[in-house]
C-alpha atoms as a PDB file:
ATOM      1  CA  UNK A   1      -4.532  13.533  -7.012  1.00  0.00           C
ATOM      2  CA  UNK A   2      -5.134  13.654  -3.471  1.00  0.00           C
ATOM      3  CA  UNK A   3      -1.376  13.507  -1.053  1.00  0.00           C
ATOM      4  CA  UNK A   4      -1.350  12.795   3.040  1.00  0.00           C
ATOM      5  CA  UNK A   5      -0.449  16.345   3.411  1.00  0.00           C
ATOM      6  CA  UNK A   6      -3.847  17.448   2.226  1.00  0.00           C
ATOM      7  CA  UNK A   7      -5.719  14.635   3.584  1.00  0.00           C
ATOM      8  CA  UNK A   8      -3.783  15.757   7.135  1.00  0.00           C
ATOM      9  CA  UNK A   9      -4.576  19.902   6.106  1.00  0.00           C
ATOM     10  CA  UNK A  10      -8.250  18.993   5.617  1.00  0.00           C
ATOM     11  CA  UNK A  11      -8.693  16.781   8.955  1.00  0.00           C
ATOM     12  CA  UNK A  12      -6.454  19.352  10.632  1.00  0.00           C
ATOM     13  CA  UNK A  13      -8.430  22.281   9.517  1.00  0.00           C
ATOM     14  CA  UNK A  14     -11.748  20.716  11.048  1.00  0.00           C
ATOM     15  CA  UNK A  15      -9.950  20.155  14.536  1.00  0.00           C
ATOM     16  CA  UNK A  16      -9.198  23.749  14.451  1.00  0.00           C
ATOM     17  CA  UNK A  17     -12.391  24.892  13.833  1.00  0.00           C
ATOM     18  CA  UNK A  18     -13.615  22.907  16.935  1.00  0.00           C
ATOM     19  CA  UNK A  19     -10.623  24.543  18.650  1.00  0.00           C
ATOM     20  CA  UNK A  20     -12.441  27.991  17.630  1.00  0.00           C
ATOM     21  CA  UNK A  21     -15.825  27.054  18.745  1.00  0.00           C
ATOM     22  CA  UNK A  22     -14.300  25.681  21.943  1.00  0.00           C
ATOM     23  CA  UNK A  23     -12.582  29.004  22.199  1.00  0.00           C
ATOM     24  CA  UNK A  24     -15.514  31.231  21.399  1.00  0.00           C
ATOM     25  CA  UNK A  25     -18.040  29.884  23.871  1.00  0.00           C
ATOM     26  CA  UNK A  26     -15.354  30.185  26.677  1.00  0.00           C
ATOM     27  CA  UNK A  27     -15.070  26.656  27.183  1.00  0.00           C
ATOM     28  CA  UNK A  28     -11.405  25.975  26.692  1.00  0.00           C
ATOM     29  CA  UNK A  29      -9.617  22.799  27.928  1.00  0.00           C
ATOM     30  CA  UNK A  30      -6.488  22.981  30.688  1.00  0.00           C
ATOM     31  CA  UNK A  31      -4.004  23.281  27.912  1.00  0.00           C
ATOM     32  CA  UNK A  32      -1.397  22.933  30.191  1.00  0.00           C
ATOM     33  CA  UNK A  33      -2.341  19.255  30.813  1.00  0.00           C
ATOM     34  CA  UNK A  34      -3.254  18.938  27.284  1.00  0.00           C
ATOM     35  CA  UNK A  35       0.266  19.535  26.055  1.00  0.00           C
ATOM     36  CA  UNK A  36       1.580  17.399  28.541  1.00  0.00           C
ATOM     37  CA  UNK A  37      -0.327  14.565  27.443  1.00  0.00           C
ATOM     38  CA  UNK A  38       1.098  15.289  23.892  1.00  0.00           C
ATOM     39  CA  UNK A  39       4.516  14.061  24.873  1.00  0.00           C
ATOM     40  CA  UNK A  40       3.512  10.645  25.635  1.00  0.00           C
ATOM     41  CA  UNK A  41       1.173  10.872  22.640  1.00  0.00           C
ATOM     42  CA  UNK A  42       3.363  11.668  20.000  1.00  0.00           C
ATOM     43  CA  UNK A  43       6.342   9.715  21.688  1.00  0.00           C
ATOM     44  CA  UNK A  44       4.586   6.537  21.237  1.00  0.00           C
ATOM     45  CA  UNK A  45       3.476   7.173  18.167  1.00  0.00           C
ATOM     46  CA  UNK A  46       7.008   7.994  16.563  1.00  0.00           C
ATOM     47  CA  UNK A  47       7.654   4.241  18.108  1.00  0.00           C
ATOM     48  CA  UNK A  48       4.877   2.453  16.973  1.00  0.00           C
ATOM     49  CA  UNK A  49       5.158   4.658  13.621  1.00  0.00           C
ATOM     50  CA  UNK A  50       8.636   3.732  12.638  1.00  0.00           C
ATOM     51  CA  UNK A  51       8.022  -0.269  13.886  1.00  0.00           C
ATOM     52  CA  UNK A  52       5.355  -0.679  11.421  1.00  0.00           C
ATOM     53  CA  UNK A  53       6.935   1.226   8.671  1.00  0.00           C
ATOM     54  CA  UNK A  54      10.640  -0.359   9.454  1.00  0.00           C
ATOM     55  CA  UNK A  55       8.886  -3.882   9.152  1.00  0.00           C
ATOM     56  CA  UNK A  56       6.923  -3.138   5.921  1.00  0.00           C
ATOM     57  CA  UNK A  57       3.683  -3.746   7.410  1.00  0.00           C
ATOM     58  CA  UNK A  58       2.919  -0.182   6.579  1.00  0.00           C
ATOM     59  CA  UNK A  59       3.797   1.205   3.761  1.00  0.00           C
ATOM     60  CA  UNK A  60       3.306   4.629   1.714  1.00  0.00           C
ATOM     61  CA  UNK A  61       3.430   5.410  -1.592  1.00  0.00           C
ATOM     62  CA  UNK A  62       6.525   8.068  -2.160  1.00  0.00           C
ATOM     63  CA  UNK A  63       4.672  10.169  -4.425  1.00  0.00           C
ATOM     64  CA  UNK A  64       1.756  10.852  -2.196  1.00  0.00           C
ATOM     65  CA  UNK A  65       4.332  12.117   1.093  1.00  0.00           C
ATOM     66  CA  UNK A  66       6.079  15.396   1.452  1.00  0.00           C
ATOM     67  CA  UNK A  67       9.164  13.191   1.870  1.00  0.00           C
ATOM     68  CA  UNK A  68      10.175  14.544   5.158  1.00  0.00           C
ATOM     69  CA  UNK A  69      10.364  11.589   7.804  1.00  0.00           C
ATOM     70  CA  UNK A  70      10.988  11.160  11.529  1.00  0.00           C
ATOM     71  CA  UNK A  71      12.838   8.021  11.394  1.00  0.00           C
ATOM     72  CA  UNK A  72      10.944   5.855   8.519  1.00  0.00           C
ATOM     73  CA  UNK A  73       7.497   7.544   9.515  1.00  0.00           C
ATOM     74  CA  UNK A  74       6.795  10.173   7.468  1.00  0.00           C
ATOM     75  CA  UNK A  75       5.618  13.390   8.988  1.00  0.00           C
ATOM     76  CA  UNK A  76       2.214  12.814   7.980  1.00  0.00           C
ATOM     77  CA  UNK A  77       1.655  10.312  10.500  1.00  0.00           C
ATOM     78  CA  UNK A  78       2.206  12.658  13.289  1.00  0.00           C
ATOM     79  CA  UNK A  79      -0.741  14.669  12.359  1.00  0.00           C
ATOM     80  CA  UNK A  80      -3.485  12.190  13.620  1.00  0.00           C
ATOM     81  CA  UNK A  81      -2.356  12.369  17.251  1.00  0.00           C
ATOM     82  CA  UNK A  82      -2.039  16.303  17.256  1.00  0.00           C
ATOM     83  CA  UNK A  83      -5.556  16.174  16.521  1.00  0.00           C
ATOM     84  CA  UNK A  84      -6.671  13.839  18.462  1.00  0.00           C
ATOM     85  CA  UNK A  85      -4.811  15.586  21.643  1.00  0.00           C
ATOM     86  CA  UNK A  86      -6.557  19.041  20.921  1.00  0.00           C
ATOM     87  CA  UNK A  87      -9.924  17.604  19.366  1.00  0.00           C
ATOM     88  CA  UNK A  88     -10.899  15.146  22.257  1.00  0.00           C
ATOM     89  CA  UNK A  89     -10.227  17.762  25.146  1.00  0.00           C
ATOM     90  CA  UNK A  90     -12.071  20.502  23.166  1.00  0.00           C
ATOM     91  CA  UNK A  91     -14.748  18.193  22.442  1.00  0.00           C
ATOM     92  CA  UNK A  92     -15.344  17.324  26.084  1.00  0.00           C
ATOM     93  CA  UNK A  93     -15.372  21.190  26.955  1.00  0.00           C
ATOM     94  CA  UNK A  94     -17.720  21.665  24.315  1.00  0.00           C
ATOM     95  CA  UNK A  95     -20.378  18.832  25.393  1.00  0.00           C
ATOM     96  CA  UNK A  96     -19.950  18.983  29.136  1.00  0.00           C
ATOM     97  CA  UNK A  97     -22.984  20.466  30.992  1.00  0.00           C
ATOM     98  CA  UNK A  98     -22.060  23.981  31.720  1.00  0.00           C
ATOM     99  CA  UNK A  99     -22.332  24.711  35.714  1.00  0.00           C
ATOM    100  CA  UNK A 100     -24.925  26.570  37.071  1.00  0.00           C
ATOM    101  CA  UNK A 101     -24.580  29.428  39.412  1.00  0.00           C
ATOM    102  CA  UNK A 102     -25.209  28.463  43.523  1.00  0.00           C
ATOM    103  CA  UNK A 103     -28.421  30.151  44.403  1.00  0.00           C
END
């Protein structure tokens, strides 16, 4: 039986291996403004999070979490915007035309 926590380790796993190929061609995002655009990121999403599982529109089964919460949002849920903050940005380094020397 499959949980979140692997479901998150397996997604999570791929965005690092972006992260590496990012790294390795020397293409690497301004992680500066990357983290910074975490804390909005993961702000709203601890809102939004904990709204739809305080309402029971969302809800998880207790034997597939790790049973560690940030207000009624399990941890789990975090894990999507961490990846999306590093995978877009590395993504974008990755496909953007490299610059070629001035003559």
């Amino acid at each position: 039986m499959s949980t979140y926590l692997l479901l998150d380790l397996a997604f999570l796993g791929t965005v690092a291996l972006v992260a590496l190929a990012t790294w390795l061609s020397r293409r690497m995002p301004a992680w500066r403004l990357v983290a910074l655009s975490a804390i909005p990121l993961l702000v709203m999403t601890a809102i939004f999070d904990n709204v739809l599982v305080g309402l029971h529109i969302v809800s998880y089964d207790p034997d597939l979490i790790s049973g560690a919460f940030l207000g009624f949002a399990p941890v789990e849920d975090f894990s999507y915007a961490i990846a999306a903050v590093v995978l877009l940005p590395c993504l974008w380094s990755l496909l953007a035309p490299r610059e070629r020397p001035a003559p």
